[in-house]
Protein backbone atom coordinates (compact mmCIF):
# COMPACT_ATOMS: atom_id res chain seq x y z
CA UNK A 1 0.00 0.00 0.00
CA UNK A 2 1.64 3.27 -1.10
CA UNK A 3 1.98 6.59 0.78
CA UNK A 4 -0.48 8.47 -0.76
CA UNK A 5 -3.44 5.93 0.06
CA UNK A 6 -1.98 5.55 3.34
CA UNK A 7 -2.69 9.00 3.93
CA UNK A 8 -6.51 9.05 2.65
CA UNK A 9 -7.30 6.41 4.56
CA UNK A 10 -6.06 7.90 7.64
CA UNK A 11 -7.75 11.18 6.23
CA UNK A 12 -10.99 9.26 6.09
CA UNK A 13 -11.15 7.66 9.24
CA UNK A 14 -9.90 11.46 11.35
CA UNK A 15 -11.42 14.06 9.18
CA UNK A 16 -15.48 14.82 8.89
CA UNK A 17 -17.30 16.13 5.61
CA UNK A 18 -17.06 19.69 4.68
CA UNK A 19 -21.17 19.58 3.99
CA UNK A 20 -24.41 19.88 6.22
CA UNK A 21 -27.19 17.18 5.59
CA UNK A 22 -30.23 18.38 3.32
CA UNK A 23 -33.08 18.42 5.36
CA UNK A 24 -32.02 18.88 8.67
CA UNK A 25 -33.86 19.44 11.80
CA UNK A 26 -31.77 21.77 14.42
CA UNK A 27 -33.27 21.63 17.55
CA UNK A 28 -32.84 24.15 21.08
CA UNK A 29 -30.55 21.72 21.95
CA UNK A 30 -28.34 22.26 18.79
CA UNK A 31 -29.12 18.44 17.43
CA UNK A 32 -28.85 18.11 13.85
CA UNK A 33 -30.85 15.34 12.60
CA UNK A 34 -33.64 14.39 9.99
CA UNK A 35 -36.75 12.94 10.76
CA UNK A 36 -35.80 9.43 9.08
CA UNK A 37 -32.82 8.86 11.82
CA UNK A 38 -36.30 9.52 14.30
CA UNK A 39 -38.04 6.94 12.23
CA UNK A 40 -34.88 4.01 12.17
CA UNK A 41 -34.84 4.51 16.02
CA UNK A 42 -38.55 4.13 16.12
CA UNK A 43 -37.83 0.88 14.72
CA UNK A 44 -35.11 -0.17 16.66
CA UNK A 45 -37.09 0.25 20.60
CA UNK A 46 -39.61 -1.62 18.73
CA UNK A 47 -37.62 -4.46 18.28
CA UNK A 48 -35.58 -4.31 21.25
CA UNK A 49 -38.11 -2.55 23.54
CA UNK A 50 -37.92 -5.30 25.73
CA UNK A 51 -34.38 -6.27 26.49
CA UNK A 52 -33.59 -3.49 29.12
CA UNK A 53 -32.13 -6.30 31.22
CA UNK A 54 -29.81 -7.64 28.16
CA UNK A 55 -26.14 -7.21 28.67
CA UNK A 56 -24.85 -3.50 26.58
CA UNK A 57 -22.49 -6.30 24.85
CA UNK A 58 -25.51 -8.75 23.62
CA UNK A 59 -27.22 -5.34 22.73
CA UNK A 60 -24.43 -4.01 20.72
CA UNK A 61 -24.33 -7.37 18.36
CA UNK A 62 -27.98 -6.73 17.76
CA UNK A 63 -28.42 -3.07 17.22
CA UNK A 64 -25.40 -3.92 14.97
CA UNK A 65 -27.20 -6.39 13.22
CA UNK A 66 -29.80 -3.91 12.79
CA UNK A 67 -27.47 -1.23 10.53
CA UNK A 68 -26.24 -3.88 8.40
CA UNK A 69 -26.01 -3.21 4.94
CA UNK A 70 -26.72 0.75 6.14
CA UNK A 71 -24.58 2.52 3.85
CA UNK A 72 -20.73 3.55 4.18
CA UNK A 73 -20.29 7.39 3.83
CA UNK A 74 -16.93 9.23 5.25
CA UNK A 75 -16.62 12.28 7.10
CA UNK A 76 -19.97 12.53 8.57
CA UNK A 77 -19.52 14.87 11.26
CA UNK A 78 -18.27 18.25 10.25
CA UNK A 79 -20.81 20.96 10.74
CA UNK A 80 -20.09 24.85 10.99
CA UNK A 81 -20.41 25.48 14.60
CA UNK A 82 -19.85 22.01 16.46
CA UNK A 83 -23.04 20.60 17.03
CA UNK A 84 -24.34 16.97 18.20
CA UNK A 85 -24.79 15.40 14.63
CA UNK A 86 -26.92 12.42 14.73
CA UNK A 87 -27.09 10.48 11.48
CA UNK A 88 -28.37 6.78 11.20
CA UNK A 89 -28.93 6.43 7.80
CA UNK A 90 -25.31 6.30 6.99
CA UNK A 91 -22.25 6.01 9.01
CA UNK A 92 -18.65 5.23 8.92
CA UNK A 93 -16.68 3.14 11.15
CA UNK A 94 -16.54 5.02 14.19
CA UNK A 95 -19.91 6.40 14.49
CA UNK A 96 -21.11 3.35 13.59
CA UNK A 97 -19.56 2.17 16.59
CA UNK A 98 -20.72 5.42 18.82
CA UNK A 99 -24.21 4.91 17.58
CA UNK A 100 -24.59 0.79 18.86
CA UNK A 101 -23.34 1.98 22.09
CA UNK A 102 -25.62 4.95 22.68
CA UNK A 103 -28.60 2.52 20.85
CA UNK A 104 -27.60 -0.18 23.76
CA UNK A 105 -27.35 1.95 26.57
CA UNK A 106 -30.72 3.67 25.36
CA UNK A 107 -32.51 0.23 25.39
CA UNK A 108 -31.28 -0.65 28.64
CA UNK A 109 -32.39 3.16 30.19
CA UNK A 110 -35.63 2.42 29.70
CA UNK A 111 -36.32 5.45 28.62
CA UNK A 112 -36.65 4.91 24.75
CA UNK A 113 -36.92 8.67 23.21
CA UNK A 114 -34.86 10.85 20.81
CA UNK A 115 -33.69 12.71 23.52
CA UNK A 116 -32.63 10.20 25.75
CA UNK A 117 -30.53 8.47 22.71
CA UNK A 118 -29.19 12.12 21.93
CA UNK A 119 -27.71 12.23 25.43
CA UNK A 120 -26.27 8.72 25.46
CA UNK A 121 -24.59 9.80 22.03
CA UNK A 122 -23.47 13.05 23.22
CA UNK A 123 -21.94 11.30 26.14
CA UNK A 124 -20.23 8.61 24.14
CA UNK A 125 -18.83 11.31 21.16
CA UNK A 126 -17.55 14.09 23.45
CA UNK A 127 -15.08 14.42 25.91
CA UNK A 128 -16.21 14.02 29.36
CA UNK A 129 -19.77 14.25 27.57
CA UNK A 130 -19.95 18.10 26.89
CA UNK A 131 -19.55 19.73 24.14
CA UNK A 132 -17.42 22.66 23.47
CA UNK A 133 -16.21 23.04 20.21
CA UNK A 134 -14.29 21.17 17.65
CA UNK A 135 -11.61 20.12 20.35
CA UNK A 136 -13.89 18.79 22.43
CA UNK A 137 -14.62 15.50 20.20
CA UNK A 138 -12.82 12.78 21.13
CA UNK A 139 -10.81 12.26 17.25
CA UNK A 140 -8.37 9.94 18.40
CA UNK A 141 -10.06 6.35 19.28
CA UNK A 142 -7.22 5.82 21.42
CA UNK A 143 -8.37 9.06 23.37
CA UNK A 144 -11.99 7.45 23.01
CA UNK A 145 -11.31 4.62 24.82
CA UNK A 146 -9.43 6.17 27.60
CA UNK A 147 -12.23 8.63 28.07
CA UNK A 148 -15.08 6.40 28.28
CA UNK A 149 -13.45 4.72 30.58
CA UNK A 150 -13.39 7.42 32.33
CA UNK A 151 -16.61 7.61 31.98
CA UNK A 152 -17.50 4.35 33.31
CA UNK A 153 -18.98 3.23 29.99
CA UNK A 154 -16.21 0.31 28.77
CA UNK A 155 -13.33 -1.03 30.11
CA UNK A 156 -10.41 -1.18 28.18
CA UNK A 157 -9.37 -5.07 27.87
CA UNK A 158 -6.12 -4.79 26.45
CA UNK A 159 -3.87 -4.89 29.44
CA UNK A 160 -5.56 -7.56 31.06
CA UNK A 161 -5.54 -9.98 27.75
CA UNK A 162 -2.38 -8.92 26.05
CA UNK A 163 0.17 -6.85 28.42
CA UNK A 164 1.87 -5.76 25.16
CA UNK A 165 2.92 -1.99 24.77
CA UNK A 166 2.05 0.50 22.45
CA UNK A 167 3.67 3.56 23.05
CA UNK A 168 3.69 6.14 20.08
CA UNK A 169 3.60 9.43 18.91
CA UNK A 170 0.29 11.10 18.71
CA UNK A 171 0.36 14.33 16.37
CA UNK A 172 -1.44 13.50 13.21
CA UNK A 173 -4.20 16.15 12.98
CA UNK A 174 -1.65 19.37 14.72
CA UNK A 175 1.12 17.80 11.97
CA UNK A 176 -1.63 18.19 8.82
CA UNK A 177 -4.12 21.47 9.95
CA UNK A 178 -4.47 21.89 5.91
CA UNK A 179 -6.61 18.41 6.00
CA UNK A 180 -9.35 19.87 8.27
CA UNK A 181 -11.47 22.67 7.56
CA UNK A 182 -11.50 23.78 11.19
CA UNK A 183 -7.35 23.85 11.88
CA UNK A 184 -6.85 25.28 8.06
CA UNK A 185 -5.23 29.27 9.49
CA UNK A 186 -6.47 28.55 12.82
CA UNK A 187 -3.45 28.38 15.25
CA UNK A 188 -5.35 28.68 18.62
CA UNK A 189 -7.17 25.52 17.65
CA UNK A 190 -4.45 23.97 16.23
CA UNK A 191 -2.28 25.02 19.11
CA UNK A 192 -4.99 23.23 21.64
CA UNK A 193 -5.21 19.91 19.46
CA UNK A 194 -1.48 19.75 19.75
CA UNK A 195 -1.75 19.80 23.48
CA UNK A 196 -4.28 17.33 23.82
CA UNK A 197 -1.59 14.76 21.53
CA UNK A 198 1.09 15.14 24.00
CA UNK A 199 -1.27 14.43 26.60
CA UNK A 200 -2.50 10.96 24.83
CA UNK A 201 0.80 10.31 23.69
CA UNK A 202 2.11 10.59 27.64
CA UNK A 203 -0.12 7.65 28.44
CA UNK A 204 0.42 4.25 28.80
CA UNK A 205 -1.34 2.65 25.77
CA UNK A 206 -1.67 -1.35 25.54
CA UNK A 207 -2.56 -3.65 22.70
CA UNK A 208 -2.88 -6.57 21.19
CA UNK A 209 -0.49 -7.69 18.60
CA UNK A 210 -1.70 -9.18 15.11
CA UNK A 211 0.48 -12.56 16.31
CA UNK A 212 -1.56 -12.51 19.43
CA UNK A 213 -5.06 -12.53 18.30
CA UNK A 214 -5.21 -16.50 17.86
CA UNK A 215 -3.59 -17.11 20.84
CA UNK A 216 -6.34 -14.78 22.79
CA UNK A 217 -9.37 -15.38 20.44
CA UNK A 218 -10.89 -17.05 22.96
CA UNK A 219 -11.17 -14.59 25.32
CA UNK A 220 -12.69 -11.82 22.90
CA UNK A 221 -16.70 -11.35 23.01
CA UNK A 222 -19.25 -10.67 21.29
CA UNK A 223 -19.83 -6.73 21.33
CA UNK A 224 -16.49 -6.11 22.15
CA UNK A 225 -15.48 -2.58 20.29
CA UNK A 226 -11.86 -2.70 18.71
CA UNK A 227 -9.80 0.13 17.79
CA UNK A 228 -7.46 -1.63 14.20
CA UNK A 229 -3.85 0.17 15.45
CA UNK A 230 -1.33 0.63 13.12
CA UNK A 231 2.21 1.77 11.89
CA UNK A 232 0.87 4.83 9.94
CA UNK A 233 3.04 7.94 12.21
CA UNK A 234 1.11 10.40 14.09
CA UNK A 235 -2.13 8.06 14.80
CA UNK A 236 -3.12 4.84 16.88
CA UNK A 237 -6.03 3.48 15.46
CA UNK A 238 -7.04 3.30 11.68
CA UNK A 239 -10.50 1.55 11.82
CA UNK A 240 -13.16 0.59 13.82
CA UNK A 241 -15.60 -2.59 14.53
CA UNK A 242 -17.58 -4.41 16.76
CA UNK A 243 -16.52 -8.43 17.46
CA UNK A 244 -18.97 -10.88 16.12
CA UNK A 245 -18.83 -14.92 16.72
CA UNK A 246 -19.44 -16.89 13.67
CA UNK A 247 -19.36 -20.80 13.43
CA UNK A 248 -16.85 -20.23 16.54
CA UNK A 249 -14.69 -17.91 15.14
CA UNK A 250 -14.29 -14.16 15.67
CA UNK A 251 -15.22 -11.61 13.08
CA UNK A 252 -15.38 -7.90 12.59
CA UNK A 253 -18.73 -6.00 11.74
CA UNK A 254 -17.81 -2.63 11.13
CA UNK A 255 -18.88 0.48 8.25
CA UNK A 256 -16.53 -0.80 5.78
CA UNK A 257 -15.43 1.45 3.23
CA UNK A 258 -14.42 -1.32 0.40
CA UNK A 259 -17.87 -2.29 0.54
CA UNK A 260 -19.50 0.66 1.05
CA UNK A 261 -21.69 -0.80 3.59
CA UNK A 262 -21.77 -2.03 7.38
CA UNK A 263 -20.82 -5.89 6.98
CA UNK A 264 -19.84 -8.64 8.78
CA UNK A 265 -16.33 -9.43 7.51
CA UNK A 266 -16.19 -12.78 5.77
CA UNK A 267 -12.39 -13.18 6.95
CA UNK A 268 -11.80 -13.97 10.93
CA UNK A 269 -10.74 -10.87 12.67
CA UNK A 270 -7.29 -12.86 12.44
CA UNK A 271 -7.05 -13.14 8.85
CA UNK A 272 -8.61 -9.62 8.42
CA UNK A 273 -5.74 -7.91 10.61
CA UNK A 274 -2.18 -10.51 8.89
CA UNK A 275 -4.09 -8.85 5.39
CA UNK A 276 -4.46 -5.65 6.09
CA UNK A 277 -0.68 -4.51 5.48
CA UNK A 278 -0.81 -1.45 7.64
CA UNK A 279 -2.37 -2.82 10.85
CA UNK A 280 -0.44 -4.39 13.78
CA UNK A 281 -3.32 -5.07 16.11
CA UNK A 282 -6.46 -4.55 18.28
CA UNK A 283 -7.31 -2.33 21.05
CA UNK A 284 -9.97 -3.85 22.73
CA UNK A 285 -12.64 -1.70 24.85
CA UNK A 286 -15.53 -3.96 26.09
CA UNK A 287 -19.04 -2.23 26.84
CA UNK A 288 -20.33 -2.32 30.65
């Protein structure tokens, strides 16, 4: 895989779109949304309505289920002012993720409404759950996990199953400002992004090796959320999915952008990470 694709992919998985959705609702709350993402949840409680006492993990593998074949579009955050975008008619890999977990934590709240989801998601997106500007947005998944841990909503599995360290240099997005609309002759945001990389890169960040995964396959779940790390400088994580079990084996549903679609991946996670030339391995956050 050459440099230059390299670089889009990592491009497509940190930067969101440039454009606002056509016929979007903005509420008091500053919620962007249409009235069919109101609709797909509508249809989600009714399925699930009843499985409040259902483990968030067992829930994630089935609101999952739900989005499959929902279609793969980039960048689907970016809006002028930053604003709680909520979009479930198309995702890509990491609000695909963000959405299952708020879905799952929404079902189990008993309180199935728009607004309650909107807070779960809110939660889940933003550092420490508030929202205050761009920098506030947890664009790292490395700096995603940490902080919902934080939060109390997953527990990052990686020390515990693989002890390996994975200690790197975080400065992608402060190293490329011209990518992102919102650092592009903006030094005081660029300046704080840049401050918020030393402070992820100070941590202690485990993983799980690529040579690993068979030897610990067994001890992955079902609705387990991995971050994909990688070699690629200035970044962590590349992709993200949700574990599946198939015939016994462990898979990867995620917003794939070869297909254009949320799949399940027909390789084991295994043979999906040894073929994927830029990864090295999992980080592994399981849902509470």
């Amino acid at each position: 895989m050459n440099t230059r694709l390299l670089l889009l992919l990592v491009l497509s998985f940190l930067i969101s779109c440039n454009s606002t959705p056509v016929n979007q609702t903005v509420t008091a709350e500053e919620i962007i949304s249409q009235d069919k993402d109101k609709e797909i949840l509508e249809q989600i409680f009714e399925l699930y309505s009843e499985e409040k006492e259902a483990t968030t993990s067992a829930l994630m593998v089935k609101v999952g289920r739900f989005f499959l074949e929902t279609p793969y579009v980039a960048h689907t955050l970016e809006t002028e002012d930053e604003q709680l975008l909520i979009n479930l008619r198309e995702m890509d890999c990491t609000t695909f993720a963000e959405n299952c977990l708020a879905i799952s934590r929404t079902i189990q709240s008993g309180n199935h409404t728009f607004d309650q989801f909107s807070s779960e998601l809110r939660t889940v997106r933003y550092r420490d759950g508030k929202i205050d500007a761009y920098p506030s947005r947890l664009h790292y998944f490395c700096d995603w996990i940490y902080n919902n841990q934080q939060k109390g909503l997953i527990k990052d599995m990686s020390e515990d199953i693989a002890q390996t360290s994975f200690q790197k240099e975080i400065n992608f997005m402060s190293t490329h400002p011209e990518s992102y609309r919102q650092l592009k002759e903006n030094a005081p945001l660029v300046e704080i992004l840049a401050g918020q990389e030393k402070l992820i890169s100070a941590r202690k960040m485990l993983f799980i090796p690529t040579s690993k995964i068979a030897e610990v396959e067994s001890e992955l779940m079902e609705g387990d959320i991995v971050g994909i790390t990688t070699e690629i400088d200035g970044i962590a994580i590349m992709h993200v999915g949700i574990l599946v079990r198939q015939e016994g084996r462990i898979h990867l549903m995620h917003a794939s952008s070869k297909a254009e679609k949320v799949v399940i991946s027909e390789n084991t996670l295994e043979d999906y990470l040894v073929n994927r030339k830029s990864a090295s391995g999992i980080m592994l956050a399981r849902p509470l």
